[in-house]
N, C-alpha and C. Protein backbone atom coordinates (compact mmCIF):
# COMPACT_ATOMS: atom_id res chain seq x y z
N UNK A 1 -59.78 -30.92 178.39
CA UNK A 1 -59.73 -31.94 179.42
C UNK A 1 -59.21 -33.24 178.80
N UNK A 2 -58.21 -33.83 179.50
CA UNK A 2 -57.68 -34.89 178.77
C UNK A 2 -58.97 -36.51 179.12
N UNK A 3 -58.30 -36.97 178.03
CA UNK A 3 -59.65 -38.31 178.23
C UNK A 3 -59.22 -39.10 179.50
N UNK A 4 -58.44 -38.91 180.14
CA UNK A 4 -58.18 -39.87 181.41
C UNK A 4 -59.33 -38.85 182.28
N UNK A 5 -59.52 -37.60 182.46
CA UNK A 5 -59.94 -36.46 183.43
C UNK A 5 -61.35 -37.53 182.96
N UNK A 6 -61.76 -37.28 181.43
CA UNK A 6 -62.79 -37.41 181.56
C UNK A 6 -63.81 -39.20 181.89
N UNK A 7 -62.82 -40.18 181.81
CA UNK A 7 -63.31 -41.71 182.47
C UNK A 7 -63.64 -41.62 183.87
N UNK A 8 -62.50 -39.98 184.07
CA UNK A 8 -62.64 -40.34 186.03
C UNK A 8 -63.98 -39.51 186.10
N UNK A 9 -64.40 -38.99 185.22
CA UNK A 9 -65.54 -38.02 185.42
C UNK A 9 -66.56 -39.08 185.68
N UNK A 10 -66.74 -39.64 184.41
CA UNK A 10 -67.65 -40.56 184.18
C UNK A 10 -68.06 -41.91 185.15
N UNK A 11 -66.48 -42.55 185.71
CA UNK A 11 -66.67 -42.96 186.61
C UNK A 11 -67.07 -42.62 187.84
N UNK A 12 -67.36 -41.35 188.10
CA UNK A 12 -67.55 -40.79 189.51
C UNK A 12 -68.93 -40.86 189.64
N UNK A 13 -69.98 -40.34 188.12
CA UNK A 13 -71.20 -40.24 187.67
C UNK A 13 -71.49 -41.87 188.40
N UNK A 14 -70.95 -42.94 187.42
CA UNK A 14 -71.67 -44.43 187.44
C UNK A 14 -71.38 -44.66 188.74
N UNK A 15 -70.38 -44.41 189.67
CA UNK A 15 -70.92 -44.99 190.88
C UNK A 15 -71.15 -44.40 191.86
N UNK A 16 -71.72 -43.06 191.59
CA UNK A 16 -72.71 -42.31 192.44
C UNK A 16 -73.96 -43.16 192.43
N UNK A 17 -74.31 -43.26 191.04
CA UNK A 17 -75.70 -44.29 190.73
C UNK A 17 -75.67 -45.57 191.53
N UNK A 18 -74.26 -46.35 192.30
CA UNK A 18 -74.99 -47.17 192.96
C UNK A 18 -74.89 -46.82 194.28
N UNK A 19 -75.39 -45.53 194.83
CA UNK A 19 -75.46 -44.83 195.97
C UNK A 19 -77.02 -45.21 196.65
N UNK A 20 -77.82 -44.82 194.90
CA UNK A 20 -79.18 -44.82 195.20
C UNK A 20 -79.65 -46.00 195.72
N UNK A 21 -80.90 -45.94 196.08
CA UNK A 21 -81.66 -47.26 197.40
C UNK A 21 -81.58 -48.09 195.83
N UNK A 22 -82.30 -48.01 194.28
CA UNK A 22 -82.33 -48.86 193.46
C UNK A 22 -81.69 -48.71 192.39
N UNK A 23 -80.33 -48.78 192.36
CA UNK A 23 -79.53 -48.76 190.87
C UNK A 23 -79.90 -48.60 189.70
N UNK A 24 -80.31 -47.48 189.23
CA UNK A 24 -80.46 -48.43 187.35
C UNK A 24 -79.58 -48.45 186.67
N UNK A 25 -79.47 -48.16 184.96
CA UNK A 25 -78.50 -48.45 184.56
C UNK A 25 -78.41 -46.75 183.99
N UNK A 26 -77.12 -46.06 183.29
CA UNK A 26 -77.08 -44.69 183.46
C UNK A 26 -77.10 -44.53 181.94
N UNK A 27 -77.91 -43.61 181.48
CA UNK A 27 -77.94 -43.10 179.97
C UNK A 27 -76.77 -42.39 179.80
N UNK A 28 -76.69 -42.26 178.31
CA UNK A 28 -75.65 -41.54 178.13
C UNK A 28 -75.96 -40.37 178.28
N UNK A 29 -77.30 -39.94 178.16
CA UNK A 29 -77.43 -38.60 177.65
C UNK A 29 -77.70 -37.96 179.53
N UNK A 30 -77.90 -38.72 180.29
CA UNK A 30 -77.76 -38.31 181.92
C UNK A 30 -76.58 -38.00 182.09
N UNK A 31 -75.65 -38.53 181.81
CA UNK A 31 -74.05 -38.52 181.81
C UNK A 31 -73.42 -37.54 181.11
N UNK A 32 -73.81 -37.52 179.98
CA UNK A 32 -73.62 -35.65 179.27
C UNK A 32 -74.10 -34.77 179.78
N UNK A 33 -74.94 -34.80 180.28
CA UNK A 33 -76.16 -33.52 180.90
C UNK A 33 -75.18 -33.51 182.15
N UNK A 34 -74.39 -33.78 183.01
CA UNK A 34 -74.22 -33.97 184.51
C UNK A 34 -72.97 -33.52 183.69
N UNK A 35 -72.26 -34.01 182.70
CA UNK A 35 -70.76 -33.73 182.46
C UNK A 35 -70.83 -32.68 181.76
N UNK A 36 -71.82 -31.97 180.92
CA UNK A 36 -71.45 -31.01 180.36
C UNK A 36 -70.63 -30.91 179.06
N UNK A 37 -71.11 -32.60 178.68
CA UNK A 37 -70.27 -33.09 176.87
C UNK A 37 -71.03 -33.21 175.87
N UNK A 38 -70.46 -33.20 175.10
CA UNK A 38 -71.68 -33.09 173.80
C UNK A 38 -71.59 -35.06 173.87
N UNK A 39 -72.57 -35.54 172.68
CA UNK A 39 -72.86 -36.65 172.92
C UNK A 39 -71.56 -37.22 172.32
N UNK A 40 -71.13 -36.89 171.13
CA UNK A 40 -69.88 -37.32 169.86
C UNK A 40 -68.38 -37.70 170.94
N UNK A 41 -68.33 -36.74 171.79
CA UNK A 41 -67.71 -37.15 172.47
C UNK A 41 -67.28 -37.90 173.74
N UNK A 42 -68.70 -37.97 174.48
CA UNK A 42 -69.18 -39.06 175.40
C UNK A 42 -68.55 -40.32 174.85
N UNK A 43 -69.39 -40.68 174.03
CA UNK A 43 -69.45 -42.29 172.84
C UNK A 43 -67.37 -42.97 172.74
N UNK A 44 -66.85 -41.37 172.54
CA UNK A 44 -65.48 -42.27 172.37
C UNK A 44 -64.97 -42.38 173.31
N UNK A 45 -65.29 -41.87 174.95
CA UNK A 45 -64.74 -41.78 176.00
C UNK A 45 -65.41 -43.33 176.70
N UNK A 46 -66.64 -43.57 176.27
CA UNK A 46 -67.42 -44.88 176.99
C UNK A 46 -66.76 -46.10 175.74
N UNK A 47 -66.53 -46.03 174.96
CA UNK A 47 -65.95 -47.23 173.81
C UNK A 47 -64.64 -47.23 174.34
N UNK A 48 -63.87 -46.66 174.64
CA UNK A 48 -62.33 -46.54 175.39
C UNK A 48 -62.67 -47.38 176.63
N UNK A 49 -63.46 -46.68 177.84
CA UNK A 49 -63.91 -47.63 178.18
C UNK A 49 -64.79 -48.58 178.47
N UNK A 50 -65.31 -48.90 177.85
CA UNK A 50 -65.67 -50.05 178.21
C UNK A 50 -64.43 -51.76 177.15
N UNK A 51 -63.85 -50.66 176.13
CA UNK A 51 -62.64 -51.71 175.86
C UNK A 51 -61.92 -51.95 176.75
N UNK A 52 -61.43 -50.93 177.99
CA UNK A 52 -60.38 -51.19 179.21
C UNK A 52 -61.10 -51.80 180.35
N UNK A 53 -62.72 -52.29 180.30
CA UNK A 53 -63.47 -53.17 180.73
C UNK A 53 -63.97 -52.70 182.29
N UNK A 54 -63.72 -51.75 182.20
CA UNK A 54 -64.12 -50.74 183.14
C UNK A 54 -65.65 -50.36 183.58
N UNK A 55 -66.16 -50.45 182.30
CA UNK A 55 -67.79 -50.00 182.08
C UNK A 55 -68.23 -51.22 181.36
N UNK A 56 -69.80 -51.62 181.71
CA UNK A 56 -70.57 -51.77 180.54
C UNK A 56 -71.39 -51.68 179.65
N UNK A 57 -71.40 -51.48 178.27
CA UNK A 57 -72.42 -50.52 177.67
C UNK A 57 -73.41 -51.17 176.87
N UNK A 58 -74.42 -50.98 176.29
CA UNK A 58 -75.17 -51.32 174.98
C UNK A 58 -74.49 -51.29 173.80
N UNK A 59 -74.68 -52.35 172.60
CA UNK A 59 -74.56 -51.75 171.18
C UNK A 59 -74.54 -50.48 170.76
N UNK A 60 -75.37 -49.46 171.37
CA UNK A 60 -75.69 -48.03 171.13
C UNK A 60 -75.04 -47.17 171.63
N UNK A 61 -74.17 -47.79 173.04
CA UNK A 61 -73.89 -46.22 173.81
C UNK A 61 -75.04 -45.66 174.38
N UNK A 62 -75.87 -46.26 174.88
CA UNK A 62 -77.23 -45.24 175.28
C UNK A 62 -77.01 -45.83 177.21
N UNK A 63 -76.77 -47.36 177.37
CA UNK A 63 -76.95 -47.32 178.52
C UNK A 63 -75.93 -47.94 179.66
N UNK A 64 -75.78 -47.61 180.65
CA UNK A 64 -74.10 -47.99 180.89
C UNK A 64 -74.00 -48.19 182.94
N UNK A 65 -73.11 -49.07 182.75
CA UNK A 65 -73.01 -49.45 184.24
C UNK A 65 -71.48 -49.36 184.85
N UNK A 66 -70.94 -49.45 185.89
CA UNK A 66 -69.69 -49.47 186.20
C UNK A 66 -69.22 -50.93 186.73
N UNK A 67 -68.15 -51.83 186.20
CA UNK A 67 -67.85 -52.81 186.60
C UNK A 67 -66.86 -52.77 187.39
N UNK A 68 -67.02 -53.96 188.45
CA UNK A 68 -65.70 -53.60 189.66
C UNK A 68 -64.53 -53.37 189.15
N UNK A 69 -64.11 -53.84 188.12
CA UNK A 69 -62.81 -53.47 187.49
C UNK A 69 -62.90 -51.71 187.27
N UNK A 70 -63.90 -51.08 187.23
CA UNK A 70 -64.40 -49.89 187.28
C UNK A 70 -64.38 -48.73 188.80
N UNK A 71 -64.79 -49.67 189.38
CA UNK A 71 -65.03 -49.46 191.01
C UNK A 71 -63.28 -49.64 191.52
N UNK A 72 -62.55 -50.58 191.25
CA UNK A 72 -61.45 -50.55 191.85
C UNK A 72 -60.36 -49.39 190.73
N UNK A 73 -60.59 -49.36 189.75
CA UNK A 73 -60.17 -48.16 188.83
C UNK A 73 -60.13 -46.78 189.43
N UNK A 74 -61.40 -46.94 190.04
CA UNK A 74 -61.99 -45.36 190.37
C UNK A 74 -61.23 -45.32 191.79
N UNK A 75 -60.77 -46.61 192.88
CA UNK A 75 -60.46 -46.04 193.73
C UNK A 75 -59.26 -45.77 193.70
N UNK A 76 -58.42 -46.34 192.85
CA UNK A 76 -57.13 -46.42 192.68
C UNK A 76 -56.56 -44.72 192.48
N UNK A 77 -57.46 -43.94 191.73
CA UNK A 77 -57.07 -42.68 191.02
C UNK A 77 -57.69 -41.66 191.82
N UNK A 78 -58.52 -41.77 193.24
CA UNK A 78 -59.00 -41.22 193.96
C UNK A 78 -57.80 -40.93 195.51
């Protein structure tokens, strides 16, 4: 799967999450479990983006949100 397949994956995940009545913020390891990625490769797909400012993450990679630049990303490729 090329890494563009997989931002749109990821983006589809983060803004399902603000579907729910109370948003939180999305682990990585919810986001692997739902995508079916190991973690090693999650980490370089969320550092990609969140450099193209798309997402935002922790120091760690553990917890992550979608920014409208994210939201209009996602509709653009939809």
């Amino acid at each position: 799967m090329s890494m563009q397949e997989h931002k749109l994956r990821v983006l589809t995940v983060l803004s399902d999450n603000l579907k729910e009545a109370e948003p939180q913020l999305v682990t990585s390891e919810t986001i692997a479990g739902r995508l079916n990625m190991k973690m090693p490769e999650l980490r370089q797909v969320l550092k990609s983006m969140e450099g193209l400012g798309i997402i935002e993450t922790d120091p760690d990679l553990q917890y992550n949100l979608i920014t409208r630049k994210g939201l209009l990303w996602l509709q653009h490729q939809n």
